[in-house]
PDB file of N, CA and C in Angstrom:
ATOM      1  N   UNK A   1     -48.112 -27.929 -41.405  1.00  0.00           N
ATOM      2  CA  UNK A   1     -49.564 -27.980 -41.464  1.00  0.00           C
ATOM      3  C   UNK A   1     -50.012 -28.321 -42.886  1.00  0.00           C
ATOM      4  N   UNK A   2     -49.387 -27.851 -44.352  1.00  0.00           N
ATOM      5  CA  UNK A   2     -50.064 -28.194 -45.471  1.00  0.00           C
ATOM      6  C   UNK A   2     -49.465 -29.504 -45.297  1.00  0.00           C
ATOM      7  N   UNK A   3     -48.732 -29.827 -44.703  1.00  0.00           N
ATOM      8  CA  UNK A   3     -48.386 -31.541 -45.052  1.00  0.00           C
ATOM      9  C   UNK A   3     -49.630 -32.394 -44.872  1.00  0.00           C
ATOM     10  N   UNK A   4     -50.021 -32.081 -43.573  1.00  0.00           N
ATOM     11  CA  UNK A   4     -51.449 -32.952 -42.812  1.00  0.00           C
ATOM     12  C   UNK A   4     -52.820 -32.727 -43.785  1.00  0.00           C
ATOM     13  N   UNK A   5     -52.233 -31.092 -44.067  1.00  0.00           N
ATOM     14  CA  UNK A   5     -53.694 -30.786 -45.181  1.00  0.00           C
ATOM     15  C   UNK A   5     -53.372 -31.941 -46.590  1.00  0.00           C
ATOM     16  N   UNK A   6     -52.515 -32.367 -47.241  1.00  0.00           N
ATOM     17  CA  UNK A   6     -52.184 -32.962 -48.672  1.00  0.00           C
ATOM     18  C   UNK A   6     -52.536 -34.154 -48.103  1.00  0.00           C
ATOM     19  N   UNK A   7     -52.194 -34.888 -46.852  1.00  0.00           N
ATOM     20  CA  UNK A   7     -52.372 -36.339 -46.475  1.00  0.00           C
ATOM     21  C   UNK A   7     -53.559 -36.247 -45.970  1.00  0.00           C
ATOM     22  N   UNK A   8     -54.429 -35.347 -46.120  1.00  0.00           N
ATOM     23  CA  UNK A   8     -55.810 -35.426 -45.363  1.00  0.00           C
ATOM     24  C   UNK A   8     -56.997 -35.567 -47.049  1.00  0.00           C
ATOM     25  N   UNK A   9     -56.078 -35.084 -47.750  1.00  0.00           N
ATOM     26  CA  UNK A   9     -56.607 -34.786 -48.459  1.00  0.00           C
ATOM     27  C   UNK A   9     -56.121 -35.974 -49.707  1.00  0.00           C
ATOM     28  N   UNK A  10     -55.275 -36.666 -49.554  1.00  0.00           N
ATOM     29  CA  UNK A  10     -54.792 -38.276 -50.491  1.00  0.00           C
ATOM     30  C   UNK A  10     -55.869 -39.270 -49.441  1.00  0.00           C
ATOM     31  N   UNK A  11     -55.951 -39.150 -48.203  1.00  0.00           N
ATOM     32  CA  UNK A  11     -57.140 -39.893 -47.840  1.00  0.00           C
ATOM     33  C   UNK A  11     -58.487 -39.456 -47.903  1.00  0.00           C
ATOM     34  N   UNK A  12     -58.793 -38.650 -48.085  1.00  0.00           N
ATOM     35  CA  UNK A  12     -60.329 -38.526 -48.954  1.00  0.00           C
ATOM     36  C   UNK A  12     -60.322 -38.609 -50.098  1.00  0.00           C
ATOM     37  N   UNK A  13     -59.419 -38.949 -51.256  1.00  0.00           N
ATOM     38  CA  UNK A  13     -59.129 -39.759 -52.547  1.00  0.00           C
ATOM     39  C   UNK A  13     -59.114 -40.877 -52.536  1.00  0.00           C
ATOM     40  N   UNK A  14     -58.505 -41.271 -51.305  1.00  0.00           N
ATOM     41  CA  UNK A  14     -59.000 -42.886 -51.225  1.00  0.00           C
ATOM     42  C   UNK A  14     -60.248 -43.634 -50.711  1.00  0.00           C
ATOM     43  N   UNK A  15     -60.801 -42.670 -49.946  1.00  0.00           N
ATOM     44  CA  UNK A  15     -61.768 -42.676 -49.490  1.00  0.00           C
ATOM     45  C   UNK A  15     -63.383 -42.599 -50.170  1.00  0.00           C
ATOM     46  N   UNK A  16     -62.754 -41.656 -51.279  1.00  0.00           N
ATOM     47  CA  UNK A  16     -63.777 -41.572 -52.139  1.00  0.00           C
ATOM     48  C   UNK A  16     -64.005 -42.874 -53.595  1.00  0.00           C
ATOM     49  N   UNK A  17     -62.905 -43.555 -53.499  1.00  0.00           N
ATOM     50  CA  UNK A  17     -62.677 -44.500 -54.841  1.00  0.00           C
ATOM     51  C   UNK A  17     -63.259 -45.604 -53.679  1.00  0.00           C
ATOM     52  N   UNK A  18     -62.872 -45.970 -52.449  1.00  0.00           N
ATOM     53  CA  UNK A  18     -63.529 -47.048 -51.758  1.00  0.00           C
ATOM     54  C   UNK A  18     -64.758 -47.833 -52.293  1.00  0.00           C
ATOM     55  N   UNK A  19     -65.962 -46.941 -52.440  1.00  0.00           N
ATOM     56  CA  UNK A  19     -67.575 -47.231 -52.940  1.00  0.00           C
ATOM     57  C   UNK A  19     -66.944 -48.401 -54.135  1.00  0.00           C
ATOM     58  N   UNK A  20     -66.510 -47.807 -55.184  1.00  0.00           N
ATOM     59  CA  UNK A  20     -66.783 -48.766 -56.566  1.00  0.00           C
ATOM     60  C   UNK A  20     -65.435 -49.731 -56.346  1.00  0.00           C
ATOM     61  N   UNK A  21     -64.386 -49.455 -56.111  1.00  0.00           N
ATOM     62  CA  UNK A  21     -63.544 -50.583 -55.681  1.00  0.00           C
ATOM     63  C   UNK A  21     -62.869 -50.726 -54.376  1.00  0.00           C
ATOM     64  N   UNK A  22     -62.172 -52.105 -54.383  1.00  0.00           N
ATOM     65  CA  UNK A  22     -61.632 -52.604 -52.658  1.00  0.00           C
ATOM     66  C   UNK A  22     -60.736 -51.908 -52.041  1.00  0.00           C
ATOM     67  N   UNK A  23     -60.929 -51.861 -50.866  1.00  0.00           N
ATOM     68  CA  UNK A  23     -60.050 -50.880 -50.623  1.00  0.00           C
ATOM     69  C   UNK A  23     -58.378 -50.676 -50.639  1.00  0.00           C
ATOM     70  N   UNK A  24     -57.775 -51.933 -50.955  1.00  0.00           N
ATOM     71  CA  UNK A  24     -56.340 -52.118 -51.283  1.00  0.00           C
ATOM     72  C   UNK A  24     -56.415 -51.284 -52.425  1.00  0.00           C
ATOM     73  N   UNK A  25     -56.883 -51.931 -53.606  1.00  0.00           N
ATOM     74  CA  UNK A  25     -56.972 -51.356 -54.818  1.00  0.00           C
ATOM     75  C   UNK A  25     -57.323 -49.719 -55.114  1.00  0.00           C
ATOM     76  N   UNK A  26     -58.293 -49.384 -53.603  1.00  0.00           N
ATOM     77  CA  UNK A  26     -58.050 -47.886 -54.171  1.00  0.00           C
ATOM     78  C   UNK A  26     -56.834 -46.976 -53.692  1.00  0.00           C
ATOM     79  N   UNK A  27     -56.154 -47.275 -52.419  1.00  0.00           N
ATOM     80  CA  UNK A  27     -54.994 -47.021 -52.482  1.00  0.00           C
ATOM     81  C   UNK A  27     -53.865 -47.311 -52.954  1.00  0.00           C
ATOM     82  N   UNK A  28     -53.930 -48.095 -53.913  1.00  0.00           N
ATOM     83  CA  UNK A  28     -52.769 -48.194 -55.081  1.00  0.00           C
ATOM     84  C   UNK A  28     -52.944 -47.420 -56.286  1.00  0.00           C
ATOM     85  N   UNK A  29     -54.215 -47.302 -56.770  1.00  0.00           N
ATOM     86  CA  UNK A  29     -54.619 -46.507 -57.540  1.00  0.00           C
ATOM     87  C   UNK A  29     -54.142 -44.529 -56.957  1.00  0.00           C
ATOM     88  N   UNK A  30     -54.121 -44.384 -55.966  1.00  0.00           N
ATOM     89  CA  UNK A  30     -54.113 -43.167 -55.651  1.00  0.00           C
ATOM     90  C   UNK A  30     -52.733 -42.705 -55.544  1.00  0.00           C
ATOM     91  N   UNK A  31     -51.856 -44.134 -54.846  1.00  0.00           N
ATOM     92  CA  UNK A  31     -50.582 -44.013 -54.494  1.00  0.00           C
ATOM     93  C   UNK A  31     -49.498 -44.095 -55.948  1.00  0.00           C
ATOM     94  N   UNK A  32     -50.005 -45.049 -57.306  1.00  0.00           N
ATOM     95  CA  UNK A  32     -49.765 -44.635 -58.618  1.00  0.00           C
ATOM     96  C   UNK A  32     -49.746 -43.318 -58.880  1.00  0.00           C
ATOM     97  N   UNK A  33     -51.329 -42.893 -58.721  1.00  0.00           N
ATOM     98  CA  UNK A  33     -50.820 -41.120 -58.944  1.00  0.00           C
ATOM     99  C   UNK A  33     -49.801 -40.531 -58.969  1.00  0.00           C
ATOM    100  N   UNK A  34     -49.880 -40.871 -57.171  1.00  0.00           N
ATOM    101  CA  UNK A  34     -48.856 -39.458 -56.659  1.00  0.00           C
ATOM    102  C   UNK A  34     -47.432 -40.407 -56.900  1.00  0.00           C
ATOM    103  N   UNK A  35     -47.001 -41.674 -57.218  1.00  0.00           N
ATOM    104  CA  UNK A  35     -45.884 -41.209 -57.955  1.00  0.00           C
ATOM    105  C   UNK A  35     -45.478 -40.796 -59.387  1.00  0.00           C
ATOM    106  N   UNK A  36     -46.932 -40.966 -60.499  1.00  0.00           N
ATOM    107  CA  UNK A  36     -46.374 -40.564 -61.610  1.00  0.00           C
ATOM    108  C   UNK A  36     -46.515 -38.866 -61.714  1.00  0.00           C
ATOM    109  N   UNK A  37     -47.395 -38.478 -60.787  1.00  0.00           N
ATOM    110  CA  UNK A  37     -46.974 -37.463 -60.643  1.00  0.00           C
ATOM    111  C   UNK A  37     -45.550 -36.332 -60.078  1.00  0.00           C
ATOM    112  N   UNK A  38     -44.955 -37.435 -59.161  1.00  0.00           N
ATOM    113  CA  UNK A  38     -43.669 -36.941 -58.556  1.00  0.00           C
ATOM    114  C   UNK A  38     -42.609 -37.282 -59.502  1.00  0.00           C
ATOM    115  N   UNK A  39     -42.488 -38.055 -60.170  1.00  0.00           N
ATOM    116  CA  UNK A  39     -41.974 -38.618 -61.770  1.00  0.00           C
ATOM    117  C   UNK A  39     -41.814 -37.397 -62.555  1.00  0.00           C
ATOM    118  N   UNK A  40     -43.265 -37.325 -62.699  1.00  0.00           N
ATOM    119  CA  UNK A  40     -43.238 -35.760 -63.769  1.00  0.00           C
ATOM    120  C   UNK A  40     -42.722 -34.760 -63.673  1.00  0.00           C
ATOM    121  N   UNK A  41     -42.864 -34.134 -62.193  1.00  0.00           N
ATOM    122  CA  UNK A  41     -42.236 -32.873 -61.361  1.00  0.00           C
ATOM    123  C   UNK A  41     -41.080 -33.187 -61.512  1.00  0.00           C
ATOM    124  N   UNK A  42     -40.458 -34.668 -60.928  1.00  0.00           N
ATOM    125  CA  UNK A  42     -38.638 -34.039 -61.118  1.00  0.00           C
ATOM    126  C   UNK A  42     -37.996 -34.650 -62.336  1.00  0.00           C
ATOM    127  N   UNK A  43     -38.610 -34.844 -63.365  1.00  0.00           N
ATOM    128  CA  UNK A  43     -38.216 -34.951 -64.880  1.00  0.00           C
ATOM    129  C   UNK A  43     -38.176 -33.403 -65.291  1.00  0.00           C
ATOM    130  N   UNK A  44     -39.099 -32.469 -64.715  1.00  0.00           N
ATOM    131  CA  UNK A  44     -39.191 -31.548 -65.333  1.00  0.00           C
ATOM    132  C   UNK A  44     -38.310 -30.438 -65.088  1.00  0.00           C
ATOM    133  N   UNK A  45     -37.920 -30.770 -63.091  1.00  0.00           N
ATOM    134  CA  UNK A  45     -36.976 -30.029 -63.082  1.00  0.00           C
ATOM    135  C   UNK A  45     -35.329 -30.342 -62.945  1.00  0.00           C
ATOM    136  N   UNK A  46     -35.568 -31.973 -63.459  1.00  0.00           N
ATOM    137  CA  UNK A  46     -34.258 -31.772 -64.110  1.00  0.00           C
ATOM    138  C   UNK A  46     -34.186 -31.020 -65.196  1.00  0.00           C
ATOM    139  N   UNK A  47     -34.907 -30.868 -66.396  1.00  0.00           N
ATOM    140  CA  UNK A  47     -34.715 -30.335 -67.912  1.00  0.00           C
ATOM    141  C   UNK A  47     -34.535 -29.218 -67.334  1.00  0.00           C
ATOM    142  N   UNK A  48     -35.061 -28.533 -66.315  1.00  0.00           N
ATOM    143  CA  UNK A  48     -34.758 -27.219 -66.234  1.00  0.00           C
ATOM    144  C   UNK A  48     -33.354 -26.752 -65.663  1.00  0.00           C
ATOM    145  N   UNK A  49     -33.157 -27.688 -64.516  1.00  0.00           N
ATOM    146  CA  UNK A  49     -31.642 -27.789 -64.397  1.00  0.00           C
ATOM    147  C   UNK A  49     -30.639 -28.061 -65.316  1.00  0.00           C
ATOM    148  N   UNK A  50     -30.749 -28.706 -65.915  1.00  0.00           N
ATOM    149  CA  UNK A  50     -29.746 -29.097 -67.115  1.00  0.00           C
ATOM    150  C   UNK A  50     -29.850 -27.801 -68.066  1.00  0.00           C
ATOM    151  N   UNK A  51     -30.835 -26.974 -68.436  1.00  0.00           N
ATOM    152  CA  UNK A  51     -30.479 -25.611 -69.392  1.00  0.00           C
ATOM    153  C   UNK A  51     -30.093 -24.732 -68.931  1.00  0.00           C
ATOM    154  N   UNK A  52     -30.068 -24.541 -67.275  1.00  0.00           N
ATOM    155  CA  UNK A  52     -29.549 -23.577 -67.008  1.00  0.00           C
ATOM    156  C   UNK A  52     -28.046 -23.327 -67.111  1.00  0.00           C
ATOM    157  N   UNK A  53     -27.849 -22.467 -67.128  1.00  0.00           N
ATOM    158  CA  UNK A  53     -26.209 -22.427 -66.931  1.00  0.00           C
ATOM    159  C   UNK A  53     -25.178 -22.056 -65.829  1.00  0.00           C
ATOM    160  N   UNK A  54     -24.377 -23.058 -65.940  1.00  0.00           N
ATOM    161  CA  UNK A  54     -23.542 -23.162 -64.858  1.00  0.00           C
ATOM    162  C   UNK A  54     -22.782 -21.653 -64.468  1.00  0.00           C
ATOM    163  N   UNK A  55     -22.735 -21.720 -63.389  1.00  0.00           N
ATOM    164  CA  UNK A  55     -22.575 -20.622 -62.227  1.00  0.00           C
ATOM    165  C   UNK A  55     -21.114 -20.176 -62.634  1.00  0.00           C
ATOM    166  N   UNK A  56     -20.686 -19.128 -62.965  1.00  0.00           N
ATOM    167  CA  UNK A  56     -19.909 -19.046 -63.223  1.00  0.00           C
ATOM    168  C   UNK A  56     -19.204 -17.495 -62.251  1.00  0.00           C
ATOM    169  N   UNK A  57     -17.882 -17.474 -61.583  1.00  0.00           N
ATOM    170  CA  UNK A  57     -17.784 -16.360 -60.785  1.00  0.00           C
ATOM    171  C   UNK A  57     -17.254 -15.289 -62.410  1.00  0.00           C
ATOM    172  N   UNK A  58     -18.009 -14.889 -62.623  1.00  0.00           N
ATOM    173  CA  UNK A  58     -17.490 -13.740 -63.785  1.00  0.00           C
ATOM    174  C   UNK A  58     -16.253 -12.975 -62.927  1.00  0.00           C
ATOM    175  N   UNK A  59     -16.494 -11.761 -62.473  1.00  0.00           N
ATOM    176  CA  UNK A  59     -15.467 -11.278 -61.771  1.00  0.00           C
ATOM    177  C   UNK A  59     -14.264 -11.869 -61.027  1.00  0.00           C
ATOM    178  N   UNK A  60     -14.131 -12.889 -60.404  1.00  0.00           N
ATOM    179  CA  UNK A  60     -13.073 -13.537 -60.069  1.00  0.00           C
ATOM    180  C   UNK A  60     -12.229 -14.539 -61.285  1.00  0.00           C
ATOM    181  N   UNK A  61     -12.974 -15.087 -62.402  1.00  0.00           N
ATOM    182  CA  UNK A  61     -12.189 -15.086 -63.277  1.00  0.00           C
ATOM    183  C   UNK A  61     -11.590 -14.271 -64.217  1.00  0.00           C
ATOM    184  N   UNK A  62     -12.159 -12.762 -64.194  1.00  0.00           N
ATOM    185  CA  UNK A  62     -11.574 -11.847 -64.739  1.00  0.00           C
ATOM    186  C   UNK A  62      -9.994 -11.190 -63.902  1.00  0.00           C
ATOM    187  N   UNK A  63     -10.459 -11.278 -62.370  1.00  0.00           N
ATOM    188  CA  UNK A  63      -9.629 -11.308 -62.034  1.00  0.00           C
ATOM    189  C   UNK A  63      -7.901 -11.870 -61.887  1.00  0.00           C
ATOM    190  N   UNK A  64      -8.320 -13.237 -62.539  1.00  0.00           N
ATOM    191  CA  UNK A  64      -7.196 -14.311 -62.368  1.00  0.00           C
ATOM    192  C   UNK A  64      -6.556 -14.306 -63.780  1.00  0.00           C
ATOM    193  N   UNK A  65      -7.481 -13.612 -64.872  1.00  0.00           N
ATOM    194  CA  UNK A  65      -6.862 -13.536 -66.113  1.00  0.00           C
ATOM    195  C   UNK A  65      -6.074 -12.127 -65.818  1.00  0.00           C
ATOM    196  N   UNK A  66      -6.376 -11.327 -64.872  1.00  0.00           N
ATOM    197  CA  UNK A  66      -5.333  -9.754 -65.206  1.00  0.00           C
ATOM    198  C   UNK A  66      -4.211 -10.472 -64.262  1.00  0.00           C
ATOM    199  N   UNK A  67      -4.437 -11.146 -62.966  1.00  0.00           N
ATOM    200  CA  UNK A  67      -3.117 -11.450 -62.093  1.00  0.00           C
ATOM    201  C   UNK A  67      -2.199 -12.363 -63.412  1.00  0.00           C
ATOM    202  N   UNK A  68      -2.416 -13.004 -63.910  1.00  0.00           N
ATOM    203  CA  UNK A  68      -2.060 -14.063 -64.938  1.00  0.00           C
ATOM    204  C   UNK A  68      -1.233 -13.254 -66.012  1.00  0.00           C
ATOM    205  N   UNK A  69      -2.095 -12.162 -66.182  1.00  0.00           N
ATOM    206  CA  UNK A  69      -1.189 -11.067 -67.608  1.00  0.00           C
ATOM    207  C   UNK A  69      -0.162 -10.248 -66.607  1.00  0.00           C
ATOM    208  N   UNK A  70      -0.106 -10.112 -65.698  1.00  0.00           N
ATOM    209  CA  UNK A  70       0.253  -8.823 -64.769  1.00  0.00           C
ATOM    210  C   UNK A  70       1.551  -9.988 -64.413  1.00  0.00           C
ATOM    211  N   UNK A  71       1.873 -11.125 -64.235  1.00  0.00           N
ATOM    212  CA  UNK A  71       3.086 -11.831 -63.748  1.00  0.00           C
ATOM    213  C   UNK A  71       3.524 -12.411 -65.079  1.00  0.00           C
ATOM    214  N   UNK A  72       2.776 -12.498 -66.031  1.00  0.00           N
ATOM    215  CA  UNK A  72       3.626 -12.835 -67.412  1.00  0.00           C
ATOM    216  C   UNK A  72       4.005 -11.442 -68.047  1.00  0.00           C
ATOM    217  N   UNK A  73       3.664 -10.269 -68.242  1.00  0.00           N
ATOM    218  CA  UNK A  73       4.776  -9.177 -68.252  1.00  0.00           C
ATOM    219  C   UNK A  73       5.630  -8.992 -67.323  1.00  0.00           C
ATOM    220  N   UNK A  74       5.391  -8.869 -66.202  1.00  0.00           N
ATOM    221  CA  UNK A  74       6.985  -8.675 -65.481  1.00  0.00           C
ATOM    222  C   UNK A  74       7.506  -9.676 -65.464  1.00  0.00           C
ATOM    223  N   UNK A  75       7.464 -10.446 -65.684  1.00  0.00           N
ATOM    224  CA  UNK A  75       8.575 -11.940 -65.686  1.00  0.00           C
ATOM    225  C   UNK A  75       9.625 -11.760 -67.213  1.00  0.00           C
ATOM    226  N   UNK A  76       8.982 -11.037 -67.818  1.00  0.00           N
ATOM    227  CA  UNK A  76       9.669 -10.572 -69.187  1.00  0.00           C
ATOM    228  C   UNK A  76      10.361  -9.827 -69.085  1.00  0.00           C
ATOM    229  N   UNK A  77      10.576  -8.707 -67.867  1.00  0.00           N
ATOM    230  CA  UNK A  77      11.247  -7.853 -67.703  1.00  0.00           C
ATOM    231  C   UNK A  77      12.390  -8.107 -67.519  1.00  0.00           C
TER     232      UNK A  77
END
């Protein structure tokens, strides 16, 4: 339903630029928008993806470092 509401609502943006220019021209003008706007959004959440930090299983690599110490002492034995 907000989908129909956002496309109801990019055509009364176009709808409203109609009066002063043609109507091709005002849906390019509107349809520019919404991609430099969708541009912006996932520029932004790439940067945010990129600082986050990678997932790391803490506990299962702690784990694999004691199995790792635990078969290199008894192998010494």
């Amino acid at each position: 339903m907000a989908l129909y509401g956002v496309a109801c609502l990019v055509a009364a943006g176009i709808l409203a630029l109609v009066g002063p220019v043609p109507d091709w021209a005002a849906a390019l003008i509107i349809g520019a928008v919404l991609l430099a706007a969708a541009g912006t959004v996932a520029l932004i959440g790439k940067r945010d993806v990129a600082q986050a930090s990678p997932p790391v299983p803490v506990e299962a690599v702690e784990g694999l470092k004691q199995d790792v110490h635990t078969i290199k002492s008894r192998r010494h034995r």
